[in-house]
PDB file of N, CA and C in Angstrom:
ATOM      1  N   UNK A   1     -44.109   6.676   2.468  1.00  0.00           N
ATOM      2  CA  UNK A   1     -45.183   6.046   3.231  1.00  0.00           C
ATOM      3  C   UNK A   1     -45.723   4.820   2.493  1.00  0.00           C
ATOM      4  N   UNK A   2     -45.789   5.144   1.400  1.00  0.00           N
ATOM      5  CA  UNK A   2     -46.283   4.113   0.287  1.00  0.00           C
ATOM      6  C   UNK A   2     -45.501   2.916  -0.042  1.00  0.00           C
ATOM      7  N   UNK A   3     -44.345   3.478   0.154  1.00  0.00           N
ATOM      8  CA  UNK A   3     -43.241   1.717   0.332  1.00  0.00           C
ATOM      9  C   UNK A   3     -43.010   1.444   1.340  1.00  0.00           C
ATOM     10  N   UNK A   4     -42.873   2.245   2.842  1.00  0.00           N
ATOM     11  CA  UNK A   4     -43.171   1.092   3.704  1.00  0.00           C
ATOM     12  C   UNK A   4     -44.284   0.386   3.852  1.00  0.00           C
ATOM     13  N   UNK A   5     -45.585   0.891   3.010  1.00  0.00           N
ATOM     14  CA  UNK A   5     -46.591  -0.163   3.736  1.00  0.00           C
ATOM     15  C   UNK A   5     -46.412  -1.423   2.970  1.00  0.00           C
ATOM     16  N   UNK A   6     -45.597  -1.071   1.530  1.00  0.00           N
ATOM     17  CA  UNK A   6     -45.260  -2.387   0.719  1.00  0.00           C
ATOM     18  C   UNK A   6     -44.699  -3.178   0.996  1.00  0.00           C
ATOM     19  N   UNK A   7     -43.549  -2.797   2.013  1.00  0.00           N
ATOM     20  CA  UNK A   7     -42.540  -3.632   2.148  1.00  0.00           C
ATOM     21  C   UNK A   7     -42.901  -4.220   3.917  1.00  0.00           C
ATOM     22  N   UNK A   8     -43.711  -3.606   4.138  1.00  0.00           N
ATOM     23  CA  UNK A   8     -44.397  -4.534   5.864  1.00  0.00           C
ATOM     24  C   UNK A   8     -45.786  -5.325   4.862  1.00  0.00           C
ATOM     25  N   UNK A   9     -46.406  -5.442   3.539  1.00  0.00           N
ATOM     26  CA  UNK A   9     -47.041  -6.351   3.193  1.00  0.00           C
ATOM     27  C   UNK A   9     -46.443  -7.491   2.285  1.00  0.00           C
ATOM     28  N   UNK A  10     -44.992  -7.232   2.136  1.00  0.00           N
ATOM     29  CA  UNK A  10     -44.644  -8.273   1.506  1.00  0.00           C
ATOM     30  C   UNK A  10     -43.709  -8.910   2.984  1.00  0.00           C
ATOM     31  N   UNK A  11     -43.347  -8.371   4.035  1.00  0.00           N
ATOM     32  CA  UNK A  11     -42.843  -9.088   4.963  1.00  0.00           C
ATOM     33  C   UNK A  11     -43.691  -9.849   5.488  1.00  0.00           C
ATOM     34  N   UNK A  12     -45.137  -9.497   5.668  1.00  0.00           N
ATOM     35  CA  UNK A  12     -46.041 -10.525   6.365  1.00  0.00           C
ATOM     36  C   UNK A  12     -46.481 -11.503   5.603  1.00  0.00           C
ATOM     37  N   UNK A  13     -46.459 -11.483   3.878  1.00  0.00           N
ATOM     38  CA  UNK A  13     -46.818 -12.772   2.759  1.00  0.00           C
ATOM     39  C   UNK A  13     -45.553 -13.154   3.478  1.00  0.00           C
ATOM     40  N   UNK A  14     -44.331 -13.239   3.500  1.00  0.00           N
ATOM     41  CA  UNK A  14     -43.194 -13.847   3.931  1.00  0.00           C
ATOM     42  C   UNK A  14     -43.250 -14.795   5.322  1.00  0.00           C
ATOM     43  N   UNK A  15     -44.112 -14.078   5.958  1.00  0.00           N
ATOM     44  CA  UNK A  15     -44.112 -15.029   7.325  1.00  0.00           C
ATOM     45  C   UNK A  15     -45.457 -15.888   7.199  1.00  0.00           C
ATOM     46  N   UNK A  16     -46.398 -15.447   6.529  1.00  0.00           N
ATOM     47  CA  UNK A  16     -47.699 -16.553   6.145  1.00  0.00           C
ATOM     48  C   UNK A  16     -47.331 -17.682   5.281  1.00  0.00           C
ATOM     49  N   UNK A  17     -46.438 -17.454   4.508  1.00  0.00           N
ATOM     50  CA  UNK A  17     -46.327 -18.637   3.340  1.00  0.00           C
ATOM     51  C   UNK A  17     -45.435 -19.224   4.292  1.00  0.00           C
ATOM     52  N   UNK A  18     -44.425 -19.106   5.082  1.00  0.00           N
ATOM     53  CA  UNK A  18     -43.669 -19.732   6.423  1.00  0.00           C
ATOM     54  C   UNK A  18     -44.212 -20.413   6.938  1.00  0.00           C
ATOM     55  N   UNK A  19     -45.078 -19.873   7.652  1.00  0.00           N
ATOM     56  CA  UNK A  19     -46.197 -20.797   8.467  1.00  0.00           C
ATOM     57  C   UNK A  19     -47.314 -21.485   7.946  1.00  0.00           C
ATOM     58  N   UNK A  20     -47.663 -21.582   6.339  1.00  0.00           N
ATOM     59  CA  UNK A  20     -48.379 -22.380   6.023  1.00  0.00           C
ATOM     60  C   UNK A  20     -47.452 -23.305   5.772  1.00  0.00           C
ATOM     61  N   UNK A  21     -46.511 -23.417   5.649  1.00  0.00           N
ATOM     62  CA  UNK A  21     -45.316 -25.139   5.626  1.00  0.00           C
ATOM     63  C   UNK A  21     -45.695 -25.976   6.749  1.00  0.00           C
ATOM     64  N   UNK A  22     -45.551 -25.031   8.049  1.00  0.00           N
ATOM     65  CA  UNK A  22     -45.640 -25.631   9.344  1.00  0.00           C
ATOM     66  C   UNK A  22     -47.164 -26.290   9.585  1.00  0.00           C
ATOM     67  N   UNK A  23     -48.429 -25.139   9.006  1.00  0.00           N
ATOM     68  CA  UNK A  23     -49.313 -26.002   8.848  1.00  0.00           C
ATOM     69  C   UNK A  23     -49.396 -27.325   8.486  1.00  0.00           C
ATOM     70  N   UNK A  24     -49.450 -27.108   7.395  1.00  0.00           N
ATOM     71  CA  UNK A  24     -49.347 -28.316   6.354  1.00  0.00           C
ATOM     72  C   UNK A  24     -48.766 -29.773   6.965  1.00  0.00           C
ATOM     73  N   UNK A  25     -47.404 -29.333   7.183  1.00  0.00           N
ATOM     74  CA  UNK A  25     -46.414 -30.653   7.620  1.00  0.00           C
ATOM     75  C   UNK A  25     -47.135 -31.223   9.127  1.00  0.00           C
ATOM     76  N   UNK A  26     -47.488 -29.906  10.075  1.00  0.00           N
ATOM     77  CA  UNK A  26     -47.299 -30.636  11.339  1.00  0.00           C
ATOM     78  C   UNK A  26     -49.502 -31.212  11.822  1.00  0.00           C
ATOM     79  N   UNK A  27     -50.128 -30.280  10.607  1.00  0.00           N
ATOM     80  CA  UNK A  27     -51.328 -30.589  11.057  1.00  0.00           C
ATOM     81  C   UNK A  27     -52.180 -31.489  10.053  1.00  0.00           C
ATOM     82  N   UNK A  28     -51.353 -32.003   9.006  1.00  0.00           N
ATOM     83  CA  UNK A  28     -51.614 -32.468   7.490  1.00  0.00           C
ATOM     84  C   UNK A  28     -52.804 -32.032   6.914  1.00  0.00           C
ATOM     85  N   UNK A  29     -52.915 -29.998   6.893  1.00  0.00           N
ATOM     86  CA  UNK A  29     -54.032 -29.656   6.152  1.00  0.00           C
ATOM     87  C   UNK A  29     -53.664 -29.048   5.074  1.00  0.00           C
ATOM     88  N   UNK A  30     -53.642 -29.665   4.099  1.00  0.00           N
ATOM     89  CA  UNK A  30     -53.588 -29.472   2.662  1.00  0.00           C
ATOM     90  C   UNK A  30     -54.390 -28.021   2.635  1.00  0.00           C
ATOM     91  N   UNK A  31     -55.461 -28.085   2.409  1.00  0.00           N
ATOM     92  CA  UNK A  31     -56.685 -26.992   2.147  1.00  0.00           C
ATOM     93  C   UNK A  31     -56.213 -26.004   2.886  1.00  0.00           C
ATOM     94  N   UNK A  32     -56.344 -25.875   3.848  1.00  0.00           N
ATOM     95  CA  UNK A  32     -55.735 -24.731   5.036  1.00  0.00           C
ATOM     96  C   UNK A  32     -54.283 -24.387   4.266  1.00  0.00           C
ATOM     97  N   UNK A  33     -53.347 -25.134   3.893  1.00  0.00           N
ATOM     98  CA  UNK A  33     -51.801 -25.090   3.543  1.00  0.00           C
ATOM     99  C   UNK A  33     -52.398 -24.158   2.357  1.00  0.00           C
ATOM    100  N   UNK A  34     -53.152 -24.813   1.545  1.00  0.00           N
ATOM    101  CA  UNK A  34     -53.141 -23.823  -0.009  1.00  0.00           C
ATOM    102  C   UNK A  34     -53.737 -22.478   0.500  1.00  0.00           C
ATOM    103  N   UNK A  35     -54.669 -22.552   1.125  1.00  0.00           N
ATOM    104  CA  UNK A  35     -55.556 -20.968   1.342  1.00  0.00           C
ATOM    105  C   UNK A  35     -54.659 -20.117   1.777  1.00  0.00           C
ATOM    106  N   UNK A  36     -53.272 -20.476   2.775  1.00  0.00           N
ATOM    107  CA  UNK A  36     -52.332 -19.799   3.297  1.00  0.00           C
ATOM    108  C   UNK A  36     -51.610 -19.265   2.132  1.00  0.00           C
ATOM    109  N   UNK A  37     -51.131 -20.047   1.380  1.00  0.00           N
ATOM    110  CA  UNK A  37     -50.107 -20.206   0.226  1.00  0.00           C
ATOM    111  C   UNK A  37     -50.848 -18.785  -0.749  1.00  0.00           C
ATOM    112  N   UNK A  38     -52.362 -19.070  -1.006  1.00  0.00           N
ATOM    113  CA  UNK A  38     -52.888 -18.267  -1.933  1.00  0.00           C
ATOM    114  C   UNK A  38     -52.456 -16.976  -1.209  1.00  0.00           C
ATOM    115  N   UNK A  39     -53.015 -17.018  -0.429  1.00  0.00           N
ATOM    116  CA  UNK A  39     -53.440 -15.665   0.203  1.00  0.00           C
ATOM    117  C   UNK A  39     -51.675 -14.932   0.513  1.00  0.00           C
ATOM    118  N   UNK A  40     -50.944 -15.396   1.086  1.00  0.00           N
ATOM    119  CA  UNK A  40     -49.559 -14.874   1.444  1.00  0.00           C
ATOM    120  C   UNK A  40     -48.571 -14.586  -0.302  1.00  0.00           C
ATOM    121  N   UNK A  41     -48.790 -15.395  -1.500  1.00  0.00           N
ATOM    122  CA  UNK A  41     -48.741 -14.851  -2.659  1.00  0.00           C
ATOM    123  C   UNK A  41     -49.285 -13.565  -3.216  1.00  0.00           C
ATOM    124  N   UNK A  42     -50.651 -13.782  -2.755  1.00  0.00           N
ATOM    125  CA  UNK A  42     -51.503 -12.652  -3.332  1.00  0.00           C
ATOM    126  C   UNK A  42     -51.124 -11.170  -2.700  1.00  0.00           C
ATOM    127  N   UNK A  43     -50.753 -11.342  -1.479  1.00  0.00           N
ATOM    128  CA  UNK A  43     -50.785 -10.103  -0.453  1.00  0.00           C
ATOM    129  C   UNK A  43     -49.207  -9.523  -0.943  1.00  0.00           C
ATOM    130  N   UNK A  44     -48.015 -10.667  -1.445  1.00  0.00           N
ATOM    131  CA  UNK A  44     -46.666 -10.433  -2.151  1.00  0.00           C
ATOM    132  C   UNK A  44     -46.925  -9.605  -3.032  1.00  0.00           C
ATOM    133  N   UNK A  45     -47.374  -9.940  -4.112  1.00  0.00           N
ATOM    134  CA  UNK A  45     -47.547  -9.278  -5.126  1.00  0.00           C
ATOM    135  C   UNK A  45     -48.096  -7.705  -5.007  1.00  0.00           C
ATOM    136  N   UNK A  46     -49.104  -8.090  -4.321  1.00  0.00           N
ATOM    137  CA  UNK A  46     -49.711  -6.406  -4.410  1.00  0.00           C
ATOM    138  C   UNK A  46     -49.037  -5.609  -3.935  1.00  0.00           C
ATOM    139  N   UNK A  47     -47.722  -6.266  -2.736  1.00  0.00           N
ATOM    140  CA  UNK A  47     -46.705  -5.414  -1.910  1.00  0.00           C
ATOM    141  C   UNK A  47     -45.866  -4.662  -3.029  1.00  0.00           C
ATOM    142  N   UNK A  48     -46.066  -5.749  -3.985  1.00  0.00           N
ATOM    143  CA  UNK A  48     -44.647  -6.057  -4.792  1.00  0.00           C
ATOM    144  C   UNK A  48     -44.921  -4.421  -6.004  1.00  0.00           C
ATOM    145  N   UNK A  49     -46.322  -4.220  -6.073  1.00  0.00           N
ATOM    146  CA  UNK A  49     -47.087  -3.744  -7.216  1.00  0.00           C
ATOM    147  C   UNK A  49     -47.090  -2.116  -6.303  1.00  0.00           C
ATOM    148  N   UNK A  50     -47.172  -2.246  -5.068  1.00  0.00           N
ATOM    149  CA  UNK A  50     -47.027  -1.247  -4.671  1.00  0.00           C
ATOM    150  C   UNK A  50     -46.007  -0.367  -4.396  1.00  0.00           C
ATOM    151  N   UNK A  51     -44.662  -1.715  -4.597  1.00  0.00           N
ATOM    152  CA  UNK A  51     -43.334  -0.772  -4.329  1.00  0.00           C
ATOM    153  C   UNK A  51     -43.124  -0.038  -5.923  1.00  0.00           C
ATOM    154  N   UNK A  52     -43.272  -1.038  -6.917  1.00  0.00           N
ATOM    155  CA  UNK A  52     -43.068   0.169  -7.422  1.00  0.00           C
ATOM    156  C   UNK A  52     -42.344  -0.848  -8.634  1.00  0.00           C
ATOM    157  N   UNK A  53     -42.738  -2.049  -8.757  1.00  0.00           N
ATOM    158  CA  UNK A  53     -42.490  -2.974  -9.702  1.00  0.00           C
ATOM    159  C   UNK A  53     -40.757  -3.683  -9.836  1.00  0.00           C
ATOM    160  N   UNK A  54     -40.356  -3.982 -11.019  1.00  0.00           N
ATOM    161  CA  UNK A  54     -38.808  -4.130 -11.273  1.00  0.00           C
ATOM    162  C   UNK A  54     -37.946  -3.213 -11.011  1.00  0.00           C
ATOM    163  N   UNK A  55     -38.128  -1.976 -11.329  1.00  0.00           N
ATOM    164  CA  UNK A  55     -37.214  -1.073 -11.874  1.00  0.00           C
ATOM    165  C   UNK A  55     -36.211  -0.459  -9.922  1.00  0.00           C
ATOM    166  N   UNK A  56     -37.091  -0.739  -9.066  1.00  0.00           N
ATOM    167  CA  UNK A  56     -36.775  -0.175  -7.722  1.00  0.00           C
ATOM    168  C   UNK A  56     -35.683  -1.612  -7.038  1.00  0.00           C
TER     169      UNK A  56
END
């Protein structure tokens, strides 16, 4: 239960950091682009922390 919710929170950092490109390029918001960027990193990691680190 505990790694799928990791691995549906590192699929959705995957589609946010996606679509903050599209931000960025098609609406030229920098600020908006980084807050995406932060936030879709941050949400990776914890996916990442929840599967269960390197070793998996």
């Amino acid at each position: 239960m505990l790694r799928d919710l990791a691995w549906l929170m590192q699929v959705a950092a995957l589609v946010l950091v996606g679509s903050a490109l599209f931000v960025g390029l098609l609406y030229d918001a920098l600020r908006a682009e980084l807050v995406m960027l932060a936030i879709g990193g941050g949400l990776f990691l914890l996916g990442r922390r929840l599967q269960g680190g390197e070793g998996d």
